[in-house]
Protein backbone atom coordinates (compact mmCIF):
# COMPACT_ATOMS: atom_id res chain seq x y z
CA UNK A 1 124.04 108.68 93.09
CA UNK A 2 123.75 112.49 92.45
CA UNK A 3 126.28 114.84 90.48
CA UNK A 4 126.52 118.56 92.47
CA UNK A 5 127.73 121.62 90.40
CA UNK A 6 128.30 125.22 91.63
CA UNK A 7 129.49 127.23 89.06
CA UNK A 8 131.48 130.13 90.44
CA UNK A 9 132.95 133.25 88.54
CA UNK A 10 136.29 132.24 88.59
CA UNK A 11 135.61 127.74 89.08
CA UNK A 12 132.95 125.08 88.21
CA UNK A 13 132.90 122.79 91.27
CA UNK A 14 131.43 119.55 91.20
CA UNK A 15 130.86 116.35 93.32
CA UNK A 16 129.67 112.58 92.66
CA UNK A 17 127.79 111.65 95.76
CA UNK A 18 126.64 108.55 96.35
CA UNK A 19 124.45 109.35 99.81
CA UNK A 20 126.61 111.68 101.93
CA UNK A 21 129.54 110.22 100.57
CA UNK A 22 131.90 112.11 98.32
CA UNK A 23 132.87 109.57 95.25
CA UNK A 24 134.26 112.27 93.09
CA UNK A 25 135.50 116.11 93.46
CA UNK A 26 136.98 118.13 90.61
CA UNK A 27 137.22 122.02 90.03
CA UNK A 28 137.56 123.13 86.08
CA UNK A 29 137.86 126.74 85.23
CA UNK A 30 134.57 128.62 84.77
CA UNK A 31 133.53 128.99 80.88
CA UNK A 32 132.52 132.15 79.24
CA UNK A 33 129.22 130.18 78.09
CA UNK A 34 129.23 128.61 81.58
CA UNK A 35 127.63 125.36 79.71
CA UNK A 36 130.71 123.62 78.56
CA UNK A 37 132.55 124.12 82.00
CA UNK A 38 129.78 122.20 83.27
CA UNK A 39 130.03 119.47 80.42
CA UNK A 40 134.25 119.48 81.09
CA UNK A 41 133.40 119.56 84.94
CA UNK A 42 131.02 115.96 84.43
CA UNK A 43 133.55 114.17 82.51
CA UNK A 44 136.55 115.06 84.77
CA UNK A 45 133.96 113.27 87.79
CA UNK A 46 133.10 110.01 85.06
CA UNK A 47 137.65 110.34 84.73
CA UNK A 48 137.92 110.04 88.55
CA UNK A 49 135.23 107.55 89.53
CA UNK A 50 133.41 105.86 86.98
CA UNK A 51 129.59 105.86 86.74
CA UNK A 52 126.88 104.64 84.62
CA UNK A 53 124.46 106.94 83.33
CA UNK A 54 121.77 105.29 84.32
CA UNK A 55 122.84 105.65 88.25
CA UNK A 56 122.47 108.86 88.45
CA UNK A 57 119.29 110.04 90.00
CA UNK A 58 119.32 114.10 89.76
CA UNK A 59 121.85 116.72 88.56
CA UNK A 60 121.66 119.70 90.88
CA UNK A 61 123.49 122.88 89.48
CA UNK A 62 123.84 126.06 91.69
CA UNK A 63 124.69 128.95 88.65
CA UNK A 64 125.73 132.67 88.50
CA UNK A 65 124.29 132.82 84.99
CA UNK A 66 121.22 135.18 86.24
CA UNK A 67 122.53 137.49 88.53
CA UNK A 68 125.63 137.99 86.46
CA UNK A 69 123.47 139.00 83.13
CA UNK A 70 121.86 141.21 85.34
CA UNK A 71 124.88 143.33 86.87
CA UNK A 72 126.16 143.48 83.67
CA UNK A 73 122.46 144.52 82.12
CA UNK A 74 122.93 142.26 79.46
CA UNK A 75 120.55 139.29 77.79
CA UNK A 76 117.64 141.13 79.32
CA UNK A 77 114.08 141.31 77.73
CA UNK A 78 112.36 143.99 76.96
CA UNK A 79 109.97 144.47 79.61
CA UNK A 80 107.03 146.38 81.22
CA UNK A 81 105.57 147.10 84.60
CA UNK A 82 102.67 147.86 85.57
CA UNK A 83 101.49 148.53 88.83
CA UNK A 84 98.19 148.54 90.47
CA UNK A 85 97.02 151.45 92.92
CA UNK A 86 96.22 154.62 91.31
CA UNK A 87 95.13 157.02 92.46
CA UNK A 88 97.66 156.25 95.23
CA UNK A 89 101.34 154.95 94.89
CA UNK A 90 102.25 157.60 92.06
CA UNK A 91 104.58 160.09 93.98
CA UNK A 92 107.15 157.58 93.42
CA UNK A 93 106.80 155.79 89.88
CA UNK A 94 108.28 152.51 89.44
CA UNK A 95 112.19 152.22 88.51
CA UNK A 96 112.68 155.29 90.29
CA UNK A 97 115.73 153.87 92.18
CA UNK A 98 116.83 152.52 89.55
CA UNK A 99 120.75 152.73 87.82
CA UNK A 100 120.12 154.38 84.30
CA UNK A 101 122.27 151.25 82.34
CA UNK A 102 119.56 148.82 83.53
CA UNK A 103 116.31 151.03 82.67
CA UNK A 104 118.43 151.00 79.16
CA UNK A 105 119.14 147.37 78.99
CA UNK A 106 115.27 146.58 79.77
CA UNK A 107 113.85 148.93 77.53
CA UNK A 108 111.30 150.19 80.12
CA UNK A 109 107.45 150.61 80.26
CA UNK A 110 106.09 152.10 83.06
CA UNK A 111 102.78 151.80 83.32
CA UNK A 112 100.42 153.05 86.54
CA UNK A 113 96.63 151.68 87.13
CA UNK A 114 94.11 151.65 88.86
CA UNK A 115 93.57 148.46 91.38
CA UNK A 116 95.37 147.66 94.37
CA UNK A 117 94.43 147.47 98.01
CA UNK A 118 94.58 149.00 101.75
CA UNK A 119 96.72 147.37 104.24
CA UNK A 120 93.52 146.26 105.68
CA UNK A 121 92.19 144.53 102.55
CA UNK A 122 90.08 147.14 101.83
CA UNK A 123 90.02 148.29 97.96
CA UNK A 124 91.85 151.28 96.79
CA UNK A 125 90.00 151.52 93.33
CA UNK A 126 88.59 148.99 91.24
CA UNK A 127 90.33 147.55 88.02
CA UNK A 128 89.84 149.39 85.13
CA UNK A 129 89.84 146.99 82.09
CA UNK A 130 89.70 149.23 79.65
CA UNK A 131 92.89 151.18 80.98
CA UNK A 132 95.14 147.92 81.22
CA UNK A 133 93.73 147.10 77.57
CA UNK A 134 95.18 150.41 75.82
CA UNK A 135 98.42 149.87 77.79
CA UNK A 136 99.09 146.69 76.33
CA UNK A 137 98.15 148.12 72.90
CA UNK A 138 101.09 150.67 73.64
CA UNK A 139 103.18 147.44 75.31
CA UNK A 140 102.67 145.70 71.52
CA UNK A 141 103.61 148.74 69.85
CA UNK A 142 106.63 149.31 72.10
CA UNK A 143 107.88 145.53 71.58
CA UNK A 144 107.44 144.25 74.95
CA UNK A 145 108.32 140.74 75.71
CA UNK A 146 107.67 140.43 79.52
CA UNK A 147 105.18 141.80 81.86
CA UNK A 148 105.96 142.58 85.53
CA UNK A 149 102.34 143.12 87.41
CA UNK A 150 102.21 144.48 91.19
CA UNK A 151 99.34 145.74 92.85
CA UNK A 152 99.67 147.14 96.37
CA UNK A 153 99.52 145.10 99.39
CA UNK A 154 99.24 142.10 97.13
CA UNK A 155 100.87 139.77 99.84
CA UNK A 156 97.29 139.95 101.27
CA UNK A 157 95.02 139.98 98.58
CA UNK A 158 96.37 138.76 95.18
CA UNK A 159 93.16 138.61 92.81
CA UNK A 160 94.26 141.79 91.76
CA UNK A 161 97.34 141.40 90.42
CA UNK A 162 95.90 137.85 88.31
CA UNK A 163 92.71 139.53 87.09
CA UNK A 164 95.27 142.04 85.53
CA UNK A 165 97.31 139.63 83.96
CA UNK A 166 94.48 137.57 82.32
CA UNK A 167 92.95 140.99 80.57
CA UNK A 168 96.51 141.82 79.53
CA UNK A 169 97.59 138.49 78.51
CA UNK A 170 94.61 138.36 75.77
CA UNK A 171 95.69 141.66 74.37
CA UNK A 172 99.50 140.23 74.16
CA UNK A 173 100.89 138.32 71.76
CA UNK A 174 101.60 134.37 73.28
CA UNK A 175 104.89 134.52 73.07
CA UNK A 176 104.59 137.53 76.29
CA UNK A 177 105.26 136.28 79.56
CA UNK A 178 104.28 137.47 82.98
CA UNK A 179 105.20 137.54 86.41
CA UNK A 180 103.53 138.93 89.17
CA UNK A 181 104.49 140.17 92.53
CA UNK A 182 102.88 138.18 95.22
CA UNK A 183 104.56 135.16 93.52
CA UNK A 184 108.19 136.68 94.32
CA UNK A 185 108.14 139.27 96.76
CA UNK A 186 106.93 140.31 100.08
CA UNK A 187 105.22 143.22 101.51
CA UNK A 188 107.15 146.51 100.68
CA UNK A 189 105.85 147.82 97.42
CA UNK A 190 108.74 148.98 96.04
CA UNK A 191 110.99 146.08 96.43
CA UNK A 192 108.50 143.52 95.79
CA UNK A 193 108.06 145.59 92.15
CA UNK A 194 111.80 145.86 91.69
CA UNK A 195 112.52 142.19 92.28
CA UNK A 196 109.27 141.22 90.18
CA UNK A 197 110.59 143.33 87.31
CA UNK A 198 113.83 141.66 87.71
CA UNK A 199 112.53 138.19 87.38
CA UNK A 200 110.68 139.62 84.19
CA UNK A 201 113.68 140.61 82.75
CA UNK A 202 115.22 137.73 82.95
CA UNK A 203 112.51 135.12 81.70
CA UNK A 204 113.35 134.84 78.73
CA UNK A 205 117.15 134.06 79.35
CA UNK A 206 115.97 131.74 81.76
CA UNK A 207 114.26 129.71 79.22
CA UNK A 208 117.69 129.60 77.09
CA UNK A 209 119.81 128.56 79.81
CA UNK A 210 117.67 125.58 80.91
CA UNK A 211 117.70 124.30 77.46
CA UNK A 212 121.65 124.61 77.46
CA UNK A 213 121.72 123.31 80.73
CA UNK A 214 119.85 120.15 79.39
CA UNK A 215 121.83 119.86 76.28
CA UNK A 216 124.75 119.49 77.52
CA UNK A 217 123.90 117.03 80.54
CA UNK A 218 121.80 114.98 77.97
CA UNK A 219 125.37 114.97 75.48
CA UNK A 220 126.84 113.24 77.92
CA UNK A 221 124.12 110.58 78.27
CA UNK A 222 122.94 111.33 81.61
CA UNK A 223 119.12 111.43 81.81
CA UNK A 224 118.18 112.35 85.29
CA UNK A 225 116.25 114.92 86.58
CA UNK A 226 117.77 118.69 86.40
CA UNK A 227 117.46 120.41 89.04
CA UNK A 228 118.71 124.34 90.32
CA UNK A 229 119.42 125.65 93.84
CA UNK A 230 117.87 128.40 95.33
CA UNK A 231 118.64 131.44 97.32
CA UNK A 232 117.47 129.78 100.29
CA UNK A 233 119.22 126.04 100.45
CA UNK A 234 116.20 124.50 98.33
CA UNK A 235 115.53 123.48 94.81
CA UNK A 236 113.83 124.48 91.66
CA UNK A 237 112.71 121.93 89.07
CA UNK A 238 113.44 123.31 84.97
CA UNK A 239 109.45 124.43 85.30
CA UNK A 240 110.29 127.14 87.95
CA UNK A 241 113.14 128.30 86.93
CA UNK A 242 111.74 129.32 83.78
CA UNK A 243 109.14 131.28 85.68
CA UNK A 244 111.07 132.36 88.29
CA UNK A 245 114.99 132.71 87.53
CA UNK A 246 115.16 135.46 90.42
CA UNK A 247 115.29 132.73 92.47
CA UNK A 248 118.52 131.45 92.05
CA UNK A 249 120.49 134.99 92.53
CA UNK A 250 122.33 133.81 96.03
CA UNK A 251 122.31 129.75 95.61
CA UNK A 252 126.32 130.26 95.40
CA UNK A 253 126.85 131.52 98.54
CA UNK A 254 123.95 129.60 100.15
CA UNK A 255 125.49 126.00 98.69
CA UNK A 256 128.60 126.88 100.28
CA UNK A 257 127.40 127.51 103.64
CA UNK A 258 124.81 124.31 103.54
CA UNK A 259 128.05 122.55 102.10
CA UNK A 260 130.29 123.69 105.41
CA UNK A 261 127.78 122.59 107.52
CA UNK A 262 127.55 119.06 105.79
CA UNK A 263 131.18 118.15 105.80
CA UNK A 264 131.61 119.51 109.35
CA UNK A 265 128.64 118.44 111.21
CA UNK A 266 127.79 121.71 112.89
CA UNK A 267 124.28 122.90 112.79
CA UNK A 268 125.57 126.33 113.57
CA UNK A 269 128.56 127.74 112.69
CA UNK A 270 129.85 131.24 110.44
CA UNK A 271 130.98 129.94 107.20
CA UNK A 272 133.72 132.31 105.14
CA UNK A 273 133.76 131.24 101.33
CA UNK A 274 136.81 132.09 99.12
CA UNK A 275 136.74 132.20 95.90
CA UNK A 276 138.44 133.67 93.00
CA UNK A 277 136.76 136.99 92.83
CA UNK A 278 134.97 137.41 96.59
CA UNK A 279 135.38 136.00 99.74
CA UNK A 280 131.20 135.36 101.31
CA UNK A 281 130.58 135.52 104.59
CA UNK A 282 127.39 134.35 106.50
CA UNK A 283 126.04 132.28 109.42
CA UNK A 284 124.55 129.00 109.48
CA UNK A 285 121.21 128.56 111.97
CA UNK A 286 119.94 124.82 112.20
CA UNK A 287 121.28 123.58 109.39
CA UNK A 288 120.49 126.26 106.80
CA UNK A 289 122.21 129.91 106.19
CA UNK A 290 120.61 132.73 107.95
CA UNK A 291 118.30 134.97 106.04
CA UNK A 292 118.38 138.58 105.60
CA UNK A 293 115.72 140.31 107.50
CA UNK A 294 115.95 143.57 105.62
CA UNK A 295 115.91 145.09 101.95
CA UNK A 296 119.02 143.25 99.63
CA UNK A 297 120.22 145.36 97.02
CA UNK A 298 120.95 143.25 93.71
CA UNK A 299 123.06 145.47 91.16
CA UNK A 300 122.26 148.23 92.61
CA UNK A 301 118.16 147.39 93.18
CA UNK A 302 116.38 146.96 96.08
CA UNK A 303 114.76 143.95 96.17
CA UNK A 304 113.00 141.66 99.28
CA UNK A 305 112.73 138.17 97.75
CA UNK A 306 114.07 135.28 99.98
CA UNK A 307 118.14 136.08 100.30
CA UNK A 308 120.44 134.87 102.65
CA UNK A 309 121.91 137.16 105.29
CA UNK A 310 125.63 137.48 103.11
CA UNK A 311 129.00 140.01 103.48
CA UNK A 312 130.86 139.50 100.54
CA UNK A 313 134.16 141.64 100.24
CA UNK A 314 136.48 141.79 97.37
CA UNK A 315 139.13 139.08 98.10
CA UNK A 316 139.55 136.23 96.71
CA UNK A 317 142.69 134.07 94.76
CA UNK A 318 142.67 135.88 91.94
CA UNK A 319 142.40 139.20 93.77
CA UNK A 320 144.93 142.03 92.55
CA UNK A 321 147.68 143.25 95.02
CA UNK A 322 148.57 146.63 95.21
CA UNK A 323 151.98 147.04 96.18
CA UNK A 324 151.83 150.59 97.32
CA UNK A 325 148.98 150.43 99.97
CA UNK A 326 148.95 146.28 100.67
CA UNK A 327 145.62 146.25 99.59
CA UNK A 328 143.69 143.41 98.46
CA UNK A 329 141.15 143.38 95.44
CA UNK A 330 138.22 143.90 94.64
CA UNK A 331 139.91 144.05 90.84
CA UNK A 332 140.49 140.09 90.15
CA UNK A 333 142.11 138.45 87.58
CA UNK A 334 138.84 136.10 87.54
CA UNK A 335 139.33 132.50 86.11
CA UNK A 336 142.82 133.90 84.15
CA UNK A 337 144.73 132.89 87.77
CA UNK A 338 146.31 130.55 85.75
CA UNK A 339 147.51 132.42 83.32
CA UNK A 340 147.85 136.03 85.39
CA UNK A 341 149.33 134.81 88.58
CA UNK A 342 153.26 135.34 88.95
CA UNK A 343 153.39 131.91 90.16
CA UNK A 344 151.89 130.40 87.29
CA UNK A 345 154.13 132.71 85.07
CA UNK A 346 151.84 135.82 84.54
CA UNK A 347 153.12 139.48 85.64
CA UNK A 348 149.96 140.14 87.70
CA UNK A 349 150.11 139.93 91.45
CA UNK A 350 147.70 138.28 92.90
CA UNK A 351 146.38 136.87 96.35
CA UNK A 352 147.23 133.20 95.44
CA UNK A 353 151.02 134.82 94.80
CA UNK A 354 151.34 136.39 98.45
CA UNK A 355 149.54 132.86 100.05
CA UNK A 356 152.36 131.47 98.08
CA UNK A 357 155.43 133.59 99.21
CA UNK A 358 153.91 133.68 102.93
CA UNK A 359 154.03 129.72 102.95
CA UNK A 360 150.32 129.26 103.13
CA UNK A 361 150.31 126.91 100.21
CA UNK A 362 151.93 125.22 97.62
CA UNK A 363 150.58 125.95 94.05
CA UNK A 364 152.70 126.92 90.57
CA UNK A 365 156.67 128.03 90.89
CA UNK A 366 157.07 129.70 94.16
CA UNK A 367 160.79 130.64 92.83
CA UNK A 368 158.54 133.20 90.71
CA UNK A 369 157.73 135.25 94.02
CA UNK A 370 160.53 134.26 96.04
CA UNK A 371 161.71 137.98 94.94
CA UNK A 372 158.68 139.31 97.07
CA UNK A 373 159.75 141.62 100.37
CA UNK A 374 158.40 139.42 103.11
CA UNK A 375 157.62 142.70 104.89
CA UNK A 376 154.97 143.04 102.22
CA UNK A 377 154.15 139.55 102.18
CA UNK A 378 153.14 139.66 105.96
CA UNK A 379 151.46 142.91 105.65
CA UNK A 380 148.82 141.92 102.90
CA UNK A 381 148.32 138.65 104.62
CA UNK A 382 147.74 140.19 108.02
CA UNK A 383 145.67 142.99 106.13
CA UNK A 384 143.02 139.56 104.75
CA UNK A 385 142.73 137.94 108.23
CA UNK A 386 142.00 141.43 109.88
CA UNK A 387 139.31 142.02 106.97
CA UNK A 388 138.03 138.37 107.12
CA UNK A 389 137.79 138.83 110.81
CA UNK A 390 136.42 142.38 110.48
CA UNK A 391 133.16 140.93 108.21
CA UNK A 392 132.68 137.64 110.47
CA UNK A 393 132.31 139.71 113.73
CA UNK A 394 129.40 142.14 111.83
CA UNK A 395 127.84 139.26 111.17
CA UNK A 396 127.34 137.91 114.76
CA UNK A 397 124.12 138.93 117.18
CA UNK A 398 125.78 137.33 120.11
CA UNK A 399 129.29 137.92 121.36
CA UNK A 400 129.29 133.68 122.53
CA UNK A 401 132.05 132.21 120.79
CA UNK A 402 130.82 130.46 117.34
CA UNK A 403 132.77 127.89 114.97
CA UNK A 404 133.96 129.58 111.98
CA UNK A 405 134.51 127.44 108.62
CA UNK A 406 136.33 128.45 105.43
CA UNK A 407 135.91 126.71 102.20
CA UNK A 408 136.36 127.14 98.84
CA UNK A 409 139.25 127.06 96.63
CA UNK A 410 140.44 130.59 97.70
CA UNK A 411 140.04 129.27 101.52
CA UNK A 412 144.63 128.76 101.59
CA UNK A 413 144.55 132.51 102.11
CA UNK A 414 144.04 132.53 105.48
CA UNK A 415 145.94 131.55 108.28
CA UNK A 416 144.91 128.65 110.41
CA UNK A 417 143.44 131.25 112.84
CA UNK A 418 141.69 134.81 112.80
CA UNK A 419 142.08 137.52 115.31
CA UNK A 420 139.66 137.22 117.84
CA UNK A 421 138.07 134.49 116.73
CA UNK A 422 140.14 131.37 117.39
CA UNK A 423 140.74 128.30 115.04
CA UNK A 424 139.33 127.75 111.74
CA UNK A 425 137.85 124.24 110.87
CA UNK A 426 138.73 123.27 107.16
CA UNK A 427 136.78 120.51 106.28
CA UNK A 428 137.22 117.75 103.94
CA UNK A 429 136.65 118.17 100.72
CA UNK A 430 136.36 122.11 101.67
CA UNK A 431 137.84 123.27 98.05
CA UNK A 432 134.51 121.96 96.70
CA UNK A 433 131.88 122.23 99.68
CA UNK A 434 129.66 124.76 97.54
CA UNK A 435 129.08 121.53 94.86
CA UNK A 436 128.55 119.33 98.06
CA UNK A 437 125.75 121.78 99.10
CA UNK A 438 124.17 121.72 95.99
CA UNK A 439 123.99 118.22 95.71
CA UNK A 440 122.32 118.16 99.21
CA UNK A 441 119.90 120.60 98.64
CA UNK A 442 116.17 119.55 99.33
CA UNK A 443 112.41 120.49 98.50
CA UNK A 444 110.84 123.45 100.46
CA UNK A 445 108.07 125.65 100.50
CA UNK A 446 107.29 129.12 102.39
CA UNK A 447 104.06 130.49 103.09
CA UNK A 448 104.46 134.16 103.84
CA UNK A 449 100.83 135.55 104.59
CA UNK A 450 98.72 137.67 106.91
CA UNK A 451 95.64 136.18 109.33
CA UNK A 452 93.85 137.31 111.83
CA UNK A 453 94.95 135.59 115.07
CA UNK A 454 92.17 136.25 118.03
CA UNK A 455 92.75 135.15 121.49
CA UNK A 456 92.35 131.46 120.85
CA UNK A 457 93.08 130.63 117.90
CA UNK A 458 96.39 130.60 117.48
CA UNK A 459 97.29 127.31 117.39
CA UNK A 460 94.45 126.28 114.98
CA UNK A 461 95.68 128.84 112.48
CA UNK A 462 99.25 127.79 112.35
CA UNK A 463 98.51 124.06 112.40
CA UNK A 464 96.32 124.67 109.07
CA UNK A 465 99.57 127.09 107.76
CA UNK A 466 101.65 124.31 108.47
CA UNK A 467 99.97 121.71 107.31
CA UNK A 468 99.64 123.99 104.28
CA UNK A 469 103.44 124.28 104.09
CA UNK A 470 103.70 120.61 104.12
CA UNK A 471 101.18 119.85 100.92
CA UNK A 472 103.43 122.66 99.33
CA UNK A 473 106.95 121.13 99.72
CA UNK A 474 105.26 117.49 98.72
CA UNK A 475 103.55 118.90 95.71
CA UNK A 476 107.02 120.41 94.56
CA UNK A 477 108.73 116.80 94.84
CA UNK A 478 109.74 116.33 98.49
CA UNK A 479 109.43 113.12 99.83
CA UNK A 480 106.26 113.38 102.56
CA UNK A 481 108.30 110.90 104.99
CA UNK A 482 111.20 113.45 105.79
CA UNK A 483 108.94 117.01 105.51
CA UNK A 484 109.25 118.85 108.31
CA UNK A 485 108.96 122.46 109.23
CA UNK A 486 112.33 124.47 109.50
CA UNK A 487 111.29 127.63 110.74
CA UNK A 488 107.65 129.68 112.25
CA UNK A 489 107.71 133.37 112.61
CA UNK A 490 105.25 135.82 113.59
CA UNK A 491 105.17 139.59 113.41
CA UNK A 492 101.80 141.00 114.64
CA UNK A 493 100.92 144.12 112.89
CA UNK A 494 99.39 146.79 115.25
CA UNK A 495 98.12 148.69 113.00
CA UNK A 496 95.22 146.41 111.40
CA UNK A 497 92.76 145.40 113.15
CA UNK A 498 91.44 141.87 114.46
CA UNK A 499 94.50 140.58 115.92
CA UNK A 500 96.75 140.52 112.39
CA UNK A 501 99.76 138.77 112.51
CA UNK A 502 102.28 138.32 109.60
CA UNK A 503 103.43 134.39 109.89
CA UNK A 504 106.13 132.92 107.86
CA UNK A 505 106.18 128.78 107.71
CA UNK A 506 108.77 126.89 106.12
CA UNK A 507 108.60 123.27 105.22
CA UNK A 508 111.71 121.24 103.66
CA UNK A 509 111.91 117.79 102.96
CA UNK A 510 114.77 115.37 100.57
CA UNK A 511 114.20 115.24 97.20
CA UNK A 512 111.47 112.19 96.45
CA UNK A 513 113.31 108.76 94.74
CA UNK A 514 116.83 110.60 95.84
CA UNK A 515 118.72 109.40 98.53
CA UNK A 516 120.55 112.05 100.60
């Protein structure tokens, strides 16, 4: 057996699966501390179906703890960056793009050096020790706690970028951590920098939050393995999150959409998730949500680590109705639905009122909004499909007809059909599908490099890359008998020379010793 949490802004889902099976479901409201809405979440699954302890084989959690700290710029280290490629790269400084309240809540160093590389590997400048060894006297001085390293076209040559960090890290007090950009990012300077700095900022809270994360699943005498999802349907041991905590910015969304596609069947399909706060939209391709090709912007910073390809829009059940204008959201009354909601005997009108009113479902006192002008009523209701139906359709490449899903708890808003777009499937268990995708999530690995394919040897090079791929996911805990590769792309870039091709290879596998 495996327990699968997603904690939410407004709910903390979780499942007791014994294979695909779904012993146990429960939803608990979302704590301010997240921690003990996971602990009350695990004891309401041991209330529903009894388990021993010593049956449970992992505890995968799916959390909003790190990108929420970050949009709110709070719990943040203070950290430094420094990149590598002077005398290049210094028209545009790094943190330029950045909103003011996060350069604040980081306490910034910006540092520029020399180092980096041409997009054809050649050198831009060699590594000046002595430079990187009075900026980290001025990083001690300043109180710096984390280190953000990126050296230009790292991607393709990295030694850069770890030569750095080994002259700095002597010069640093131990406690210092470091992360460095061809560990996180891909190419694109900028946003490989931003997300790295990112993931520096939020080392230190990732340390904190897997130790709270283990206390409180170790309270309750389970001793399994703990394990976190990623942005891209995989997981993280407690090792890699503490290293990389970037990682786990979109597992929300992504666990619902792996989740619809469990409890459905359907290998391809758009899945809309409804929460409390946001509705998320994406599209599921073999299995696994579709990622974004382009730039994501994360509280207002570009970034290019792995996210999936995600609308989200501001509706959701606890989403405020304004009477005037029969809008919907984006101000939510959060997890307080239950004490906000006319129906549960609040004075704030909310989504889950109108669903309630317009006969969509049955939740609370619907004698509270029986008051409600059912013109209104059917205007804000018709006003969600048409928005729901709006995001779906920007999603889509192709105008072929495609399954569309809803799940989550906010899922009762809409009707049983959108325009244009036919029946919705609502799947068992739908109210807590992101859990069931977290407790399905598996091993992976990505290789994201640059080679030189001549006529010839193509196939050679991507059967070592693969193979490569492979070692990775079984080194981070896949089982070798079900690794496979998901997913090969190649980009050729015209302007290097000898045939260079950008290849991405993805290997995924189930979690070793866990049935799934």
């Amino acid at each position: 057996m495996r327990i699968g949490i997603d904690v939410g802004g407004t709910n903390t889902d979780a499942v007791l699966m014994d294979g695909r099976t779904v012993l146990a479901g429960v939803k608990r409201s979302t704590t301010a501390d997240v921690t003990s809405g996971i602990g009350d979440a695990i004891r309401a699954l041991r209330e529903q179906s009894p388990f021993e302890n010593a049956d449970v084989r992992a505890v995968m959690i799916g959390t909003t703890h790190f990108v929420n700290a970050l949009v709110q710029a709070r719990d943040l280290a203070p950290t430094a960056v420094v990149r590598l490629g002077l005398p290049a790269s210094a028209a545009l400084p790094p943190l330029t793009d950045w909103p003011e309240t996060l350069v604040s809540a980081i306490s910034a160093k910006v540092y520029l050096a020399h180092g980096g590389h041409e997009f054809d590997g050649r050198p831009i400048s060699p590594l000046d020790p002595a430079e990187l060894r009075a900026q980290a006297a001025d990083m001690r001085a300043a109180g710096v706690r984390s280190v953000a390293i990126a050296s230009v076209f790292s991607p393709l040559n990295a030694e850069l970028e770890s030569a750095a960090a080994e002259i700095l890290r002597a010069e640093l007090p131990e406690f210092v951590t470091f992360s460095l950009s061809h560990e996180i990012g891909r190419l694109g300077i900028l946003e490989r920098e931003n997300a790295t700095v990112i993931n520096a900022a939020l080392r230190e809270l990732g340390a904190e939050v897997i130790e709270g994360l283990a206390t409180t699943v170790r309270g309750l005498g389970i001793t399994a393995p703990i394990y976190l999802s990623q942005n891209d349907g995989t997981l993280m041991d407690e090792d890699f999150v503490r290293r990389y905590p970037v990682a786990t910015f979109a597992s929300g969304p992504t666990n619902s959409m792996r989740g619809a596609a469990e409890t459905t069947g359907l290998a391809t399909c758009a899945v809309v998730d409804v929460g409390g706060t946001t509705a998320d939209i994406g599209l599921i391709e073999g299995g696994f949500p579709r990622e974004a090709a382009a730039s994501v912007a994360v509280a207002g910073v570009r970034t290019n680590f792995r996210m999936p390809d995600v609308i989200s829009i501001g509706i959701g059940g606890g989403s405020i109705v304004d009477v005037d204008s029969a809008e919907v959201g984006p101000e939510s009354v959060g997890f307080r639905l239950t004490e906000k909601a006319l129906v549960f005997g609040g004075d704030v009108l909310t989504a889950t009122d109108i669903a309630v009113a317009g006969g969509r479902v049955t939740l609370g006192d619907p004698a509270r909004v029986a008051h409600l002008d059912p013109a209104l009523v059917e205007r804000v209701l018709h006003r969600i499909d048409q928005r729901i139906a709006e995001a779906i359709d920007r999603m889509r490449t192709s105008p072929e007809p495609i399954p569309v899903v809803a799940v989550g708890g906010g899922a009762v808003l809409l009707a049983p059909t959108l325009p244009g777009l036919g029946a919705i499937v609502r799947p068992e268990n739908a109210g807590v599908a992101n859990a069931i995708g977290a407790s399905i999530s598996q091993v992976g690995a990505e290789i994201d490099t640059v080679e030189s394919i001549v006529p010839g040897s193509r196939d050679t090079v991507l059967a070592a890359l693969k193979e490569r791929a492979i070692a990775e996911a079984i080194a981070a805990g896949a089982d070798p008998a079900t690794v496979s590769i998901l997913d090969v792309d190649e980009i050729p870039i015209p302007y290097l020379p000898g045939g260079a091709t950008r290849v991405r290879i993805k290997a995924v596998g189930d979690l070793e010793g866990v049935s799934a």
